[in-house]
C-alpha atoms as a PDB file:
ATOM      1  CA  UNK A   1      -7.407   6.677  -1.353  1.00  0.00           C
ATOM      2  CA  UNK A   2     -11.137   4.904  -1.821  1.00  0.00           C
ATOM      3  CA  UNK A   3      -9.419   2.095  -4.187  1.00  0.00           C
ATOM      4  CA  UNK A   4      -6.178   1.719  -1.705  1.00  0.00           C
ATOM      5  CA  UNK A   5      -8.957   1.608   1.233  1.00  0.00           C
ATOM      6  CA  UNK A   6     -10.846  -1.329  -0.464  1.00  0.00           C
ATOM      7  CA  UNK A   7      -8.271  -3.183  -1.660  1.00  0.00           C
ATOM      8  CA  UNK A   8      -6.596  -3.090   1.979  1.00  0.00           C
ATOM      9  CA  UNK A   9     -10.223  -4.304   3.661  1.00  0.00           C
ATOM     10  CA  UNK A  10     -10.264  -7.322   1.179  1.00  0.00           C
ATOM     11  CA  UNK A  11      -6.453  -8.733   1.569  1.00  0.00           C
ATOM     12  CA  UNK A  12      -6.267  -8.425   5.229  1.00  0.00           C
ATOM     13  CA  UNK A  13      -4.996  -5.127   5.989  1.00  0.00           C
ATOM     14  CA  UNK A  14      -6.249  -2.974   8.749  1.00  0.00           C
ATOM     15  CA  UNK A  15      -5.565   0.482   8.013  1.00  0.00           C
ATOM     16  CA  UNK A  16      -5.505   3.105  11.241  1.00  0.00           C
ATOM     17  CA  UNK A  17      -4.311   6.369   9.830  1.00  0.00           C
ATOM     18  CA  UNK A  18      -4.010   7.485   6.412  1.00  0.00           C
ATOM     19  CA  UNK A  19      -2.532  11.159   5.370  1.00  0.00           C
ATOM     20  CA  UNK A  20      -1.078  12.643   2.051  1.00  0.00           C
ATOM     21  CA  UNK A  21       0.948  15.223   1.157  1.00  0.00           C
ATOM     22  CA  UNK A  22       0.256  15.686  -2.649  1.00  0.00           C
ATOM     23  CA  UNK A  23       2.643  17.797  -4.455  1.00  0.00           C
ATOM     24  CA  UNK A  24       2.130  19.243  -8.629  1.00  0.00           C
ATOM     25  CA  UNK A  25       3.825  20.797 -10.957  1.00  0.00           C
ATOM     26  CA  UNK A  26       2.083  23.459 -13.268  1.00  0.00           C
ATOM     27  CA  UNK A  27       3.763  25.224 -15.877  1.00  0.00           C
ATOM     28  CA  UNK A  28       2.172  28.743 -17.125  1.00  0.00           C
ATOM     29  CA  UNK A  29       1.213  29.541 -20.662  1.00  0.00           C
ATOM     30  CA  UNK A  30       2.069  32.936 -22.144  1.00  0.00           C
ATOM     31  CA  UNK A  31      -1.578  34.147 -21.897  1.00  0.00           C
ATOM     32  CA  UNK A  32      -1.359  33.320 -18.104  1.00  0.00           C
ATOM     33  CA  UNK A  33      -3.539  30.252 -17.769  1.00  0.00           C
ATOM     34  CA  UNK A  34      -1.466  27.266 -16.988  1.00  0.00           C
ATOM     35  CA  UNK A  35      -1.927  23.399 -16.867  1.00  0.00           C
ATOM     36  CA  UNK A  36      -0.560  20.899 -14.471  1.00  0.00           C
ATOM     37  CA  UNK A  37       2.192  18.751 -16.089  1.00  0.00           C
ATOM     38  CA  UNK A  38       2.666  16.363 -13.023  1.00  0.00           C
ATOM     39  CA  UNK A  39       1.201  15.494 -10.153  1.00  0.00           C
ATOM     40  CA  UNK A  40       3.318  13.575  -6.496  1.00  0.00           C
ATOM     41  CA  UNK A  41       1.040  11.817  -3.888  1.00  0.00           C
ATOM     42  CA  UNK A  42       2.718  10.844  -0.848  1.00  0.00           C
ATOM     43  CA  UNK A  43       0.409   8.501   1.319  1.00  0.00           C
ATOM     44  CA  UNK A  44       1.513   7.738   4.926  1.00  0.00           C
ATOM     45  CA  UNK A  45       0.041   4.857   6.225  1.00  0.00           C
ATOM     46  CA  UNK A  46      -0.579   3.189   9.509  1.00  0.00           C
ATOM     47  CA  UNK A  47      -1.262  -0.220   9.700  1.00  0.00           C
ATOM     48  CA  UNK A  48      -2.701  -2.264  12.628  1.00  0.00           C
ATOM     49  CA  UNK A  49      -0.190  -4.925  14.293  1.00  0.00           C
ATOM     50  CA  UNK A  50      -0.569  -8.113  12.214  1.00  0.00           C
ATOM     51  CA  UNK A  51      -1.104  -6.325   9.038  1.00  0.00           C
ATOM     52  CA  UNK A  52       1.335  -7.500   6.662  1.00  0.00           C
ATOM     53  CA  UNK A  53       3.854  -3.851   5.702  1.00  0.00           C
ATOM     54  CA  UNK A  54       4.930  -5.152   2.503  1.00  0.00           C
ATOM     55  CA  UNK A  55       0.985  -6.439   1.439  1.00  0.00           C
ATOM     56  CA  UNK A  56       0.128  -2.668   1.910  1.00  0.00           C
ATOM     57  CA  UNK A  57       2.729  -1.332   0.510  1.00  0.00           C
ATOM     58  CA  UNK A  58       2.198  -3.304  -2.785  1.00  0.00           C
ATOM     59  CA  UNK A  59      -0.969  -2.505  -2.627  1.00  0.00           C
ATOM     60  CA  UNK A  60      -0.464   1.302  -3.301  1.00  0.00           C
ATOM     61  CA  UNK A  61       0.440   0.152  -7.071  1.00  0.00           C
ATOM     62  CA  UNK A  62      -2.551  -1.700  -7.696  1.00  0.00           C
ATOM     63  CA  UNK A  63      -5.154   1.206  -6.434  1.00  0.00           C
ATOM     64  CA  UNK A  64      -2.924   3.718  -8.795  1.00  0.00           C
ATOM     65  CA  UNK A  65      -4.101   1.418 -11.489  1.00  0.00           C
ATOM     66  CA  UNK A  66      -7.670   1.701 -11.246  1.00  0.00           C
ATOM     67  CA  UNK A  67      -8.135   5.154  -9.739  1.00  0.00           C
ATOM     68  CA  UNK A  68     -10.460   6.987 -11.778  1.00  0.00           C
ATOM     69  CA  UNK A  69      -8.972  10.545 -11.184  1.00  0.00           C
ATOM     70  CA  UNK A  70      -5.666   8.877 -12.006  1.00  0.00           C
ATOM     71  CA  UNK A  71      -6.993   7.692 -14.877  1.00  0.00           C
ATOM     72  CA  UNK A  72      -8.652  10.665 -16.121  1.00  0.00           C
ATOM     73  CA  UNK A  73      -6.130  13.152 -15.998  1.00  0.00           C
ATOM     74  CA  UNK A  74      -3.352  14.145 -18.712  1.00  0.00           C
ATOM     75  CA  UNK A  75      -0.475  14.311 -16.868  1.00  0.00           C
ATOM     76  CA  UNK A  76       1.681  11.615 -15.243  1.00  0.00           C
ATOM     77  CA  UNK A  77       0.531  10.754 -11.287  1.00  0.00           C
ATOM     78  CA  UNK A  78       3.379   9.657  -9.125  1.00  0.00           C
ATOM     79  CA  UNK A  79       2.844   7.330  -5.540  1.00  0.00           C
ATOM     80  CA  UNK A  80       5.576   7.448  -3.478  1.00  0.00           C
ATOM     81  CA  UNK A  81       3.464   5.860  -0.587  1.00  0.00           C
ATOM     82  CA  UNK A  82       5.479   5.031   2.904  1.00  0.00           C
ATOM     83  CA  UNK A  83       4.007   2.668   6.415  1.00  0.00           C
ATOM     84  CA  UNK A  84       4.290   4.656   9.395  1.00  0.00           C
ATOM     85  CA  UNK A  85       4.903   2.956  12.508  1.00  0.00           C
ATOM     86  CA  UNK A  86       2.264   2.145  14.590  1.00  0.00           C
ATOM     87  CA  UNK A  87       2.385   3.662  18.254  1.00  0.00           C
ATOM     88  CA  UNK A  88       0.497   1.328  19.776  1.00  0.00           C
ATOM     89  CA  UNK A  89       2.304  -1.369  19.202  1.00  0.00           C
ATOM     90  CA  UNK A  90       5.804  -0.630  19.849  1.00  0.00           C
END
């Protein structure tokens, strides 16, 4: 979210609301312990009128790429991010 934040401030794109509903998959060992294999973020964003949709929907892919959890885990992260509509301005 930090790195989607940032990269939003510098091209332009006001962000209002931001929420997630992160899903995983973990698959348990014999012994009982148990190890995610797969991870789903789901950012819903809300954009100020005269944001550009598709600039911060794009943008999603280039935060994945330098997140540092993202980066640090062993398992594949998925973004399956989505603009909300913005209330105000309708």
């Amino acid at each position: 979210m930090l790195w989607y934040l940032h990269l939003c401030s510098v091209n332009g794109v006001v962000v209002l609301g931001y929420e997630d509903q992160a899903s995983g998959t973990m698959e348990e060992s014999g012994d009982g312990s148990g190890t995610f294999v797969q991870v789903e973020l789901n950012p819903a964003v809300t954009i100020a009128s005269g944001s550009d949709p598709a600039k911060a929907l794009a943008l999603h892919e280039e935060a994945h790429r330098n997140c540092f959890i993202a980066k640090s885990v062993n398992f594949p992260v998925r973004i399956v991010p989505r603009n909300v509509p913005n209330p105000i301005s309708e």
